[in-house]
Protein backbone atom coordinates (compact mmCIF):
# COMPACT_ATOMS: atom_id res chain seq x y z
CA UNK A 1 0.00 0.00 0.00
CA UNK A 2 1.40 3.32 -0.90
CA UNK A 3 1.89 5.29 2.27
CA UNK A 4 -0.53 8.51 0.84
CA UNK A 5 -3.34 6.02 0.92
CA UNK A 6 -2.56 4.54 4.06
CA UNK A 7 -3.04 8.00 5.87
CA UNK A 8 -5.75 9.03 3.89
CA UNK A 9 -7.28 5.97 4.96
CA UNK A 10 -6.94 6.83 8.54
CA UNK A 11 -7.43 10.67 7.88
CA UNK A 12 -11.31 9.97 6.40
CA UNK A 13 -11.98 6.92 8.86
CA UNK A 14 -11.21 9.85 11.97
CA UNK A 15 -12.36 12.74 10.26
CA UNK A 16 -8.97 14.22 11.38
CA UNK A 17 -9.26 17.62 9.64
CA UNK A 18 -12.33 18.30 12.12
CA UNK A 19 -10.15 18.56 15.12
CA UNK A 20 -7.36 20.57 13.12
CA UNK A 21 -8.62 23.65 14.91
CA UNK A 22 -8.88 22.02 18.42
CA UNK A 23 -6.36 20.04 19.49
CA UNK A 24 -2.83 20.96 20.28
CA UNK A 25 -1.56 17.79 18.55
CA UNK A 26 -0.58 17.77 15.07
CA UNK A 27 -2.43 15.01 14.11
CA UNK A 28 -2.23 13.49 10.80
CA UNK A 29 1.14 12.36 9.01
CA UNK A 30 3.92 13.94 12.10
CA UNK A 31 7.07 12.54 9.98
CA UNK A 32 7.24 11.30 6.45
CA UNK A 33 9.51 8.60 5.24
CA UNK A 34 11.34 8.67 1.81
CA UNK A 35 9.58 5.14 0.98
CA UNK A 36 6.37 5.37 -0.94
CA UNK A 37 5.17 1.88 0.17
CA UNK A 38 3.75 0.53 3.66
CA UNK A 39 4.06 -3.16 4.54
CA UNK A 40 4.46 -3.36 8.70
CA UNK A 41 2.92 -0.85 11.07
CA UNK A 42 3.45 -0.75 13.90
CA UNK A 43 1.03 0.85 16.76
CA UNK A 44 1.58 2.18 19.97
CA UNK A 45 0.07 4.86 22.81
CA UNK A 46 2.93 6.50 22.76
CA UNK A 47 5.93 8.13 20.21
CA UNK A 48 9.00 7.81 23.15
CA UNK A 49 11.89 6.51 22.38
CA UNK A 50 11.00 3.06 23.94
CA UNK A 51 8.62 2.65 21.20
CA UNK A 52 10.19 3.88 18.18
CA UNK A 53 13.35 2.17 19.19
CA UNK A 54 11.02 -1.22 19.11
CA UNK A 55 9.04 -0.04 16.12
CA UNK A 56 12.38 0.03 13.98
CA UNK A 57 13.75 -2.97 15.76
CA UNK A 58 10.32 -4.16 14.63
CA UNK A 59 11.62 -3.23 11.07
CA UNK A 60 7.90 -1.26 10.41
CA UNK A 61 7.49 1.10 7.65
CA UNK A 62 5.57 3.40 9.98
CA UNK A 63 4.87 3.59 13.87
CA UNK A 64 0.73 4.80 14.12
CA UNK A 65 0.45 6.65 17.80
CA UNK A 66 -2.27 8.22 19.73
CA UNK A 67 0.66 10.67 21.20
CA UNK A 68 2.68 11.93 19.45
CA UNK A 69 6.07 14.51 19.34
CA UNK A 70 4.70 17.46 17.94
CA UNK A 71 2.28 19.72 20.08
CA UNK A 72 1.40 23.02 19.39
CA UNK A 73 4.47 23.60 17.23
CA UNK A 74 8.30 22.82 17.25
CA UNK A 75 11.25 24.98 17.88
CA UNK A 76 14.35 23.62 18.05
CA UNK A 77 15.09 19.67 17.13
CA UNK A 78 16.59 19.05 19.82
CA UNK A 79 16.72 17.02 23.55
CA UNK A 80 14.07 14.44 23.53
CA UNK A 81 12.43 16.19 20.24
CA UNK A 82 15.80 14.79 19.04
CA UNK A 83 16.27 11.38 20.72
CA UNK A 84 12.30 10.42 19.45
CA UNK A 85 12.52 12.02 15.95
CA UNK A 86 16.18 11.35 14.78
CA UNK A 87 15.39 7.37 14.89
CA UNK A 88 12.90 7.82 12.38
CA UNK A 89 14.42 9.44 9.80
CA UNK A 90 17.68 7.78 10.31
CA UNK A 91 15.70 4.14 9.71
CA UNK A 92 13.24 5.48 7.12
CA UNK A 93 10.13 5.04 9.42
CA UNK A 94 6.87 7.51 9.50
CA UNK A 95 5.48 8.81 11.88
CA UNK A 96 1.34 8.91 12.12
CA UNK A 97 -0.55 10.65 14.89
CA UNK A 98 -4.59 10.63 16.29
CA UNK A 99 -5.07 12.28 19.53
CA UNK A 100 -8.18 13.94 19.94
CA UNK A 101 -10.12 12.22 16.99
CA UNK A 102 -8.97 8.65 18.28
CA UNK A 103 -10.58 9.80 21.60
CA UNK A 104 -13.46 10.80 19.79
CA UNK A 105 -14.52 8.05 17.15
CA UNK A 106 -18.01 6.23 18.35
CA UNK A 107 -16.52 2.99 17.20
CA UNK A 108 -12.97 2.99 17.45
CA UNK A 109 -11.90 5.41 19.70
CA UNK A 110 -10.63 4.76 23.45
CA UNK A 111 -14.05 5.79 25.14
CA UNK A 112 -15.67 3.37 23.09
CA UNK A 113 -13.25 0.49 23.89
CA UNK A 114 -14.37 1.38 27.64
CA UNK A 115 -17.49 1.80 27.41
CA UNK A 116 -17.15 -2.25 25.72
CA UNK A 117 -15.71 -3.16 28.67
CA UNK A 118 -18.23 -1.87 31.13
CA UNK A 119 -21.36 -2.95 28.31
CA UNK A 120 -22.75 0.31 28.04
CA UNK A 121 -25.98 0.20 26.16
CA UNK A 122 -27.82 3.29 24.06
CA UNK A 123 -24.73 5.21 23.75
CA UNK A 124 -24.11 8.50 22.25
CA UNK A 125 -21.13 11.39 22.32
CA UNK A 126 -20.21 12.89 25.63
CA UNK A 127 -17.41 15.64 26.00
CA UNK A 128 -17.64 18.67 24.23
CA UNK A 129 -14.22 20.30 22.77
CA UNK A 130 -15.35 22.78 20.39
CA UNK A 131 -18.15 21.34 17.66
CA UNK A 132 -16.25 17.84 18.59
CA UNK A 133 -16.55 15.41 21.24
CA UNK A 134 -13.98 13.11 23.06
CA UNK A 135 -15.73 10.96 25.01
CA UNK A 136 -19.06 8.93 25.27
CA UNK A 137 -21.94 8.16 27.39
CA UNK A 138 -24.31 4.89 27.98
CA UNK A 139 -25.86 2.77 30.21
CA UNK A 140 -24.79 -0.60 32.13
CA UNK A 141 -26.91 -3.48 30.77
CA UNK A 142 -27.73 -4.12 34.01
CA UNK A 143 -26.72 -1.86 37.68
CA UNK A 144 -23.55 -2.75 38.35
CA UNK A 145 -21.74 -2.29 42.36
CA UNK A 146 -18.90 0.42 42.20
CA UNK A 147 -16.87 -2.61 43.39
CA UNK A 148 -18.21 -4.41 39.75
CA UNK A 149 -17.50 -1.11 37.59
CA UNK A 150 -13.73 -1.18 39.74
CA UNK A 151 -13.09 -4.64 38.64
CA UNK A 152 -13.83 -4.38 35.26
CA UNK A 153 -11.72 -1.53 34.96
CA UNK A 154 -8.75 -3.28 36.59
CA UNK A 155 -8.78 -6.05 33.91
CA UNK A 156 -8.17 -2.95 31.02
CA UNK A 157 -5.64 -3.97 28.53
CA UNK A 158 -2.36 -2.63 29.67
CA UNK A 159 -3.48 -1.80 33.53
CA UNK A 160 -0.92 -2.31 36.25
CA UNK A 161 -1.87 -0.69 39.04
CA UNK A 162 -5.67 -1.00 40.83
CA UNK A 163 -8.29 1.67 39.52
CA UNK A 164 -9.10 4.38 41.82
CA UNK A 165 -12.26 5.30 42.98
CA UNK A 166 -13.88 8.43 44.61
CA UNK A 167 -17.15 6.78 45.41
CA UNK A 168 -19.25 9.35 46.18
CA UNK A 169 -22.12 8.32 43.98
CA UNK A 170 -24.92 5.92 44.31
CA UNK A 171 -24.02 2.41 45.07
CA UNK A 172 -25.82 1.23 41.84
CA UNK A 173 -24.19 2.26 38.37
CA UNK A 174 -26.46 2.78 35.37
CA UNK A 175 -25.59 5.78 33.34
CA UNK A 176 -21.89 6.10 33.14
CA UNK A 177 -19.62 8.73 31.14
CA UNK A 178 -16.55 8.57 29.39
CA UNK A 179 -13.26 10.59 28.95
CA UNK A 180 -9.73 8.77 28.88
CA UNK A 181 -6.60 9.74 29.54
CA UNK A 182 -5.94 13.32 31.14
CA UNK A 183 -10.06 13.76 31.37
CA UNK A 184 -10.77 15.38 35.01
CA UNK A 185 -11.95 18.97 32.92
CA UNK A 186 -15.20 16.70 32.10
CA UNK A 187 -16.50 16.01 35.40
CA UNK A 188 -18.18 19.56 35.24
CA UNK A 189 -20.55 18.32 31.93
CA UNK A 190 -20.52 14.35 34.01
CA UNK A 191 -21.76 16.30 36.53
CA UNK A 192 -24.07 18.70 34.44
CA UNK A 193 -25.42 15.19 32.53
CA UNK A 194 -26.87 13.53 36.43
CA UNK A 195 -24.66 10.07 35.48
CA UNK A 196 -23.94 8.19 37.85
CA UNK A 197 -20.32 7.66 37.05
CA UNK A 198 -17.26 9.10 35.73
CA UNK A 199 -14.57 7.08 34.23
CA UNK A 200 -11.31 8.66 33.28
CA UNK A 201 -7.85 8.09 33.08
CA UNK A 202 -6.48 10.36 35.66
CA UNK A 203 -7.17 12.69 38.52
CA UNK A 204 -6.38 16.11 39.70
CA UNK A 205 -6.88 17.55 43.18
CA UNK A 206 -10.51 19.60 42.66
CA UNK A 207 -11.78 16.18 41.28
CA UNK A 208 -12.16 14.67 44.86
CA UNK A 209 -13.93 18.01 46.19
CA UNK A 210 -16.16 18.27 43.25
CA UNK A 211 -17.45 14.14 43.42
CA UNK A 212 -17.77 14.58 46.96
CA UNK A 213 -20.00 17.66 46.55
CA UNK A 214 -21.89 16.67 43.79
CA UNK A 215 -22.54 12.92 44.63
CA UNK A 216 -20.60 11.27 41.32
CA UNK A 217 -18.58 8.25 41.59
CA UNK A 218 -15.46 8.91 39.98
CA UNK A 219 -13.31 6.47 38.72
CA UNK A 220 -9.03 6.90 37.66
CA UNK A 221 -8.40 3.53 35.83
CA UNK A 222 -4.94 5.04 34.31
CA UNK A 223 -3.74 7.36 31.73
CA UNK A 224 -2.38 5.08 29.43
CA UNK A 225 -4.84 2.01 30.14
CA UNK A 226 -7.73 3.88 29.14
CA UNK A 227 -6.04 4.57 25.72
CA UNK A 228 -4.97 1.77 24.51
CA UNK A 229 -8.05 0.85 22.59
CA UNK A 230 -7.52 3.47 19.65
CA UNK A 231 -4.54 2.34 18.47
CA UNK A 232 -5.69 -1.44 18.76
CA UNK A 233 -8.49 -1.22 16.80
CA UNK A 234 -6.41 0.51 14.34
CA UNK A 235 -4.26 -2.16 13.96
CA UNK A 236 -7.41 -4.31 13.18
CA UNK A 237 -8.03 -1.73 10.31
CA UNK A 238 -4.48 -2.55 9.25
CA UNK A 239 -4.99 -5.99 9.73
CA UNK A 240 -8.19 -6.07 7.50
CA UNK A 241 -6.07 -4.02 4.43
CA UNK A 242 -3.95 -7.15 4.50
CA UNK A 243 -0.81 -5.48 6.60
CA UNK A 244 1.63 -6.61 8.89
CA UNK A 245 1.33 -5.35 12.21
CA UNK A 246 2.52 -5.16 15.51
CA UNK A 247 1.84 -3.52 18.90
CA UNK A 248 4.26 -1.94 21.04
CA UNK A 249 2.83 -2.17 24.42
CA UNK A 250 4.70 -0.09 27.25
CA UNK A 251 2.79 0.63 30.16
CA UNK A 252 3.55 3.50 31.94
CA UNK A 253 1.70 2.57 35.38
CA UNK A 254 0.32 5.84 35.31
């Protein structure tokens, strides 16, 4: 596969160019290679050094990441700019990025790989950035404990450490909303919605005051195990276009 169709393949599946106004990553194509043709991706969370190292090791045309090295613009290429980038060019290997529209996507995205785990039901967009959305909303087939919605959380793909919960809601879980990653800014709207829940990836310090206050349970199942889920089903795009792939998987713990 030529590598122009490859990201335009990925471009029109996430309707990147609708985030190109609102979201500090570049997303999109981040580093071009001088080969025209794709064979192996490789897909990760992250574009560290860890990864690329193992994406070239991998010998992959192109490395497909939900963070990437660019954000908001690039001065100098230099430090870890450097140490991530110069591995790339130096093997030949591209570079492709979806932050904010991986999120986003109703089917692929990382919210919706969640919201699979828990079995939400009736779901719809949750999240607002903009015109966009990052996140999603739905109800539990069934109520589920806080200690069920915990435990299905700590199986995530690429989990290490126990999901934390502010459980300041109602012991049963129906209607349960969804923003991974860095998505504390979202409890005001969880809160504005009357769910029940809020799943995210990590906390910040006015999240505990604001559950407590507003009766939400809150839940912190890890920045990078609520994200993994983009990437993967990615690679099962990739897989269907009849490419060779591979996942990178580096937890972070965090």
């Amino acid at each position: 596969m030529q590598l122009s169709e490859f990201t335009n393949r990925l471009d029109d599946e996430l309707r990147t160019g609708a985030y190109a106004d609102l979201d500090a990553s570049a997303n999109g194509l981040q580093v071009e290679s001088e080969s025209e043709t794709v064979d192996h991706v490789a897909f990760a969370v992250d574009a560290a050094t860890a990864t690329v190292e193992a994406a070239v090791d991998a010998g992959a045309d192109v490395l497909v990441t939900h963070h990437g090295v660019v954000w908001g613009g690039m001065e100098r290429l230099t430090g870890e700019h450097y140490r991530r980038i110069a591995p790339l060019v130096r093997n030949d290997v591209a570079l492709y990025v979806s932050h904010l529209p991986l999120d986003g996507h109703q089917e692929l995205g990382n919210a919706a790989g969640v919201g699979d785990v828990l079995g939400l039901r009736r779901r719809r967009p949750f999240g607002e950035v903009g015109t966009e959305t990052i996140g999603q909303r739905g109800l539990t087939s069934d109520p589920l404990s806080v200690a069920e919605v915990r435990d299905r959380l700590d199986d995530l793909p690429g989990a290490v450490t126990e999901t934390q919960v502010l459980d300041f809601g109602p012991e049963a879980v129906e209607d349960v909303a969804i923003v991974t990653g860095g998505g504390a800014d979202w409890l005001d709207e969880a809160v504005d919605a009357g769910v029940d829940a809020f799943v995210t990836g990590e906390g910040k310090q006015k999240v505990y005051h604001k559950a407590r206050e507003t009766s939400v349970n809150v839940f912190l199942a890890g920045h990078y195990a609520t994200e993994t889920f983009g990437v993967r089903a990615l690679q099962d795009r990739a897989d269907e276009w009849e490419l060779e792939t591979t996942f990178l998987d580096h937890p972070t713990g965090l």
